[in-house]
Structure formats: C-alpha cells, structure tokens
C-alpha atoms as a PDB file:
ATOM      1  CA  UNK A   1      -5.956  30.781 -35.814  1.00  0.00           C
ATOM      2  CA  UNK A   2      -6.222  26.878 -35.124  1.00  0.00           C
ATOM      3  CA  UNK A   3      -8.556  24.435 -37.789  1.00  0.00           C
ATOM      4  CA  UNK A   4     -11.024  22.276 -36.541  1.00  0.00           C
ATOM      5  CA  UNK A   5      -9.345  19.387 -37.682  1.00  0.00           C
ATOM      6  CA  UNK A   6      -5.955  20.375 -36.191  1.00  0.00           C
ATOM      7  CA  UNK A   7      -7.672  21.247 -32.408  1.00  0.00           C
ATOM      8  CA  UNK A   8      -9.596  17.994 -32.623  1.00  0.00           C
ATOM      9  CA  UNK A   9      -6.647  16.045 -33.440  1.00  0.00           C
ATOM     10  CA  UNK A  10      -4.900  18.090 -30.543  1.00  0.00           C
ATOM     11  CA  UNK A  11      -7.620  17.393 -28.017  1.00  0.00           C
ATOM     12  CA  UNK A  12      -7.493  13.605 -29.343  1.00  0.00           C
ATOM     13  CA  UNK A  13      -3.676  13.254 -28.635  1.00  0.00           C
ATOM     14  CA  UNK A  14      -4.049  15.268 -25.279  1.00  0.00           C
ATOM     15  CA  UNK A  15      -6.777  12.773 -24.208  1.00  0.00           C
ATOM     16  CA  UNK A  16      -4.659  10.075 -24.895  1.00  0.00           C
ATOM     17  CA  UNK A  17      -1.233  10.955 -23.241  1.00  0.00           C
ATOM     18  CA  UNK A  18      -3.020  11.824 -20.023  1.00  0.00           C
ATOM     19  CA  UNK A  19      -5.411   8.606 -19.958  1.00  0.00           C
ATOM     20  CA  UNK A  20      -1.852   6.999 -20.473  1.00  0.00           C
ATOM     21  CA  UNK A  21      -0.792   8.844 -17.791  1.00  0.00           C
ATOM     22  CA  UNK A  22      -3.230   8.184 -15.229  1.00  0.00           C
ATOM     23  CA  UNK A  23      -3.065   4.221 -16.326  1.00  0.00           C
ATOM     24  CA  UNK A  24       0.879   4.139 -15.223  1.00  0.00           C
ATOM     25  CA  UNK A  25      -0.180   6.031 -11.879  1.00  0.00           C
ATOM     26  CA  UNK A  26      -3.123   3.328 -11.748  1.00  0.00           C
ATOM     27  CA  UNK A  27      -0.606   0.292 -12.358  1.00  0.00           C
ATOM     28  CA  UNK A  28       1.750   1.623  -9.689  1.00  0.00           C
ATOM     29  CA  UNK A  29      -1.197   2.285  -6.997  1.00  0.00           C
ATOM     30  CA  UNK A  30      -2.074  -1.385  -8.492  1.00  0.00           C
ATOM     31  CA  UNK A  31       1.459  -2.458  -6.770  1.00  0.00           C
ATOM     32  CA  UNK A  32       0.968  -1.001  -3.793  1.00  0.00           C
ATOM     33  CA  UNK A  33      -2.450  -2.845  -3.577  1.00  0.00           C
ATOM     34  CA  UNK A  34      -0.501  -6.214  -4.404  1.00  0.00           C
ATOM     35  CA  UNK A  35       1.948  -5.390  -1.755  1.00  0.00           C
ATOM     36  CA  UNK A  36      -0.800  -4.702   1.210  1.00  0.00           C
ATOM     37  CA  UNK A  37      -2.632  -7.540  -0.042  1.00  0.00           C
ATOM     38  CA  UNK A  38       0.315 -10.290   0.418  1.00  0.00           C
ATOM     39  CA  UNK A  39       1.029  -8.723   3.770  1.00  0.00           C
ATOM     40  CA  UNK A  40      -0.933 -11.429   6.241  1.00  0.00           C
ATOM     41  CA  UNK A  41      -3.590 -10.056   8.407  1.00  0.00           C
ATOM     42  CA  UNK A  42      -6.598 -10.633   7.459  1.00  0.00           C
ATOM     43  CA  UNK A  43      -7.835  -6.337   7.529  1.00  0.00           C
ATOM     44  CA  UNK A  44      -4.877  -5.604   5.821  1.00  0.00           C
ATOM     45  CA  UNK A  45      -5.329  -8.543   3.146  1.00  0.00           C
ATOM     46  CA  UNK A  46      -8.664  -6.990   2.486  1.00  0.00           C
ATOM     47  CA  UNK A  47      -7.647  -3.467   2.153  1.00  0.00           C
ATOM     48  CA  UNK A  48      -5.278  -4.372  -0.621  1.00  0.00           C
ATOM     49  CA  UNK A  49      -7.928  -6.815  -2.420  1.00  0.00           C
ATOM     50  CA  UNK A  50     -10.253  -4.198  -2.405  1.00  0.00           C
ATOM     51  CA  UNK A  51      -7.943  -1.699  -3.730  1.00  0.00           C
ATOM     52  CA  UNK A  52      -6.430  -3.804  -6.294  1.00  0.00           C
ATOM     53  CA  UNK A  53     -10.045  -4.486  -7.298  1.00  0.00           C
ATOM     54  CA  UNK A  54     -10.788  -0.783  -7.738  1.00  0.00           C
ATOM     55  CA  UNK A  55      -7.217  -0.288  -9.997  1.00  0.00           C
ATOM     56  CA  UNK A  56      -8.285  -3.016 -12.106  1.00  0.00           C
ATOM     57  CA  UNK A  57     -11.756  -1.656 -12.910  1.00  0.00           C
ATOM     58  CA  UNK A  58     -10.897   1.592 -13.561  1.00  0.00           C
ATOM     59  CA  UNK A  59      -7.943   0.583 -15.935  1.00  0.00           C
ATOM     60  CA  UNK A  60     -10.469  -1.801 -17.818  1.00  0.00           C
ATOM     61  CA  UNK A  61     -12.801   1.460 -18.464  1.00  0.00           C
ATOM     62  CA  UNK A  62     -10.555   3.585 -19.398  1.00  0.00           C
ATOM     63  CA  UNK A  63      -9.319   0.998 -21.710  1.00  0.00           C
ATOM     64  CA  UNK A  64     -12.480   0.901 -22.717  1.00  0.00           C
ATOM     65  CA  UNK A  65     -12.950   4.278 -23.261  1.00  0.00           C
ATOM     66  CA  UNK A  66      -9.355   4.512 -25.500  1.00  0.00           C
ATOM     67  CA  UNK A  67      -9.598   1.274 -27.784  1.00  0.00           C
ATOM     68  CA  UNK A  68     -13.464   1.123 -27.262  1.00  0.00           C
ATOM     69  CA  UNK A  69     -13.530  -2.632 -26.382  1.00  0.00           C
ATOM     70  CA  UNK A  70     -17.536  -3.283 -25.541  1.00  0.00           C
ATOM     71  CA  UNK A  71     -16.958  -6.014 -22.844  1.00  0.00           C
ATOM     72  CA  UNK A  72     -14.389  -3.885 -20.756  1.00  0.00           C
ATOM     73  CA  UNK A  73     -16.600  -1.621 -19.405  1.00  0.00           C
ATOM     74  CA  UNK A  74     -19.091  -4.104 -18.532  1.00  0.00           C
ATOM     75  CA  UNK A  75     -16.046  -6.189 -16.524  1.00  0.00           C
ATOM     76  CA  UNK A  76     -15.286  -2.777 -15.118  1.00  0.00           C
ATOM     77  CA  UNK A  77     -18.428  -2.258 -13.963  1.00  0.00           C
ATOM     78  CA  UNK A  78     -19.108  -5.653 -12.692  1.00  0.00           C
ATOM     79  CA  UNK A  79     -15.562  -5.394 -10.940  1.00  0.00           C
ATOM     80  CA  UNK A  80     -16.062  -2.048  -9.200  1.00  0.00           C
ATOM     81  CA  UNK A  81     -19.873  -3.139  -7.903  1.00  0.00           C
ATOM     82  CA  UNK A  82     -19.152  -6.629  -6.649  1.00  0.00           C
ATOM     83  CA  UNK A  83     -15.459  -6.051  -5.649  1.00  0.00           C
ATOM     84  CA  UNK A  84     -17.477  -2.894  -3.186  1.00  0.00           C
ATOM     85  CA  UNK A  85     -20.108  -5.228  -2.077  1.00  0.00           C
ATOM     86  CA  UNK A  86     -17.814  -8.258  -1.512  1.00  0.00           C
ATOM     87  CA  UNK A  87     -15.294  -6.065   0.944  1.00  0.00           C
ATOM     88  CA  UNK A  88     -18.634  -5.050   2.909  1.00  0.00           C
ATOM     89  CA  UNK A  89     -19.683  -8.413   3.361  1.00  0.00           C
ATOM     90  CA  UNK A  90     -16.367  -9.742   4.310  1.00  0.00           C
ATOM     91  CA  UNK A  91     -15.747  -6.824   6.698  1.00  0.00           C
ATOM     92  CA  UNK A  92     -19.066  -7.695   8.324  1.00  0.00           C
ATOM     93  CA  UNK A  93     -18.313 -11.235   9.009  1.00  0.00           C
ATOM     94  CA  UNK A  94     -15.125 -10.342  10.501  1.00  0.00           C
ATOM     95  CA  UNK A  95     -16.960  -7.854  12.860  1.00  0.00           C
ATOM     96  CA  UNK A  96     -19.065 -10.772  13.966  1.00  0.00           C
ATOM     97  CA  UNK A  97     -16.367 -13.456  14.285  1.00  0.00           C
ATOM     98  CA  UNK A  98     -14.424 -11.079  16.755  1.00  0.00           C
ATOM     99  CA  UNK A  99     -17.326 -10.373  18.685  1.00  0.00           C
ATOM    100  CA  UNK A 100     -17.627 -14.056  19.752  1.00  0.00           C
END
C-alpha cells in the first residue's frame, strides 16, 4: 500500500504534466487564433481576436495556478471579462454599420 507522501507527490506530478499538457494544446489553439485573426475580414478578424484572447487568459491562470504568480490570475480574469465584453460590443457596431 501507497504513503501519503508518495500519492501526494504522485497527484502533484500528475497535476503538473497534464496542466503542461493542456498549455501546449492551448498554445497551438493560440496559433490557430493568430492565423484567423491575420486573415482580413473584419468577422473573421474578430473571431480570432476573441479566441486568442480566451487562450491567453486561460494560459495566464493556469500559470497561475502552477507557479502561483498573484497578478496572473487577476490579468486572466481581466482578459477573459473584457476580451468577452469587447467582441460583443464590436459585433454590435458591425450589426449596425451594415444595416445602414
């Protein structure tokens, strides 16, 4: 039968290879973003902003989370809030300007 210390230090390196994990899928999904962003329309443009946005606040709290750095998860908040809010506005505007 298993220790306590040796599961935690199990669950602790488990943790850690699959938030590494999901950071490489996020940096890759990241590239994508970058790639639909540089595109040209102006839909398409903000499809990739927004989704870059998203990769870039959820990589800055799970860093967070990993090397606890305080002012990550604040960014990351801030990021995934205002980059949300910001892609609603601009998506409204648009609507209107094509209505004219």
């Amino acid at each position: 039968m298993m220790d306590v210390a040796s599961l935690t230090s199990l669950a602790d390196s488990v943790f850690f290879w699959g938030a590494f994990t999901f950071m490489v899928a996020v940096a890759i999904a990241g590239l994508g973003a970058l790639r639909l962003a540089l595109k040209g329309e102006a839909v398409t443009s903000l499809m990739g902003v927004s989704a870059l946005t998203t990769a870039a606040g959820v990589s800055l709290y799970i860093i967070q989370i990993i090397f606890e750095v305080e002012f990550a998860r604040d960014t990351a908040i801030a990021l995934l809030v205002l980059g949300a809010v910001g892609t609603i506005i601009f998506a409204r505007l648009f609507r209107m300007e094509e209505g004219e």
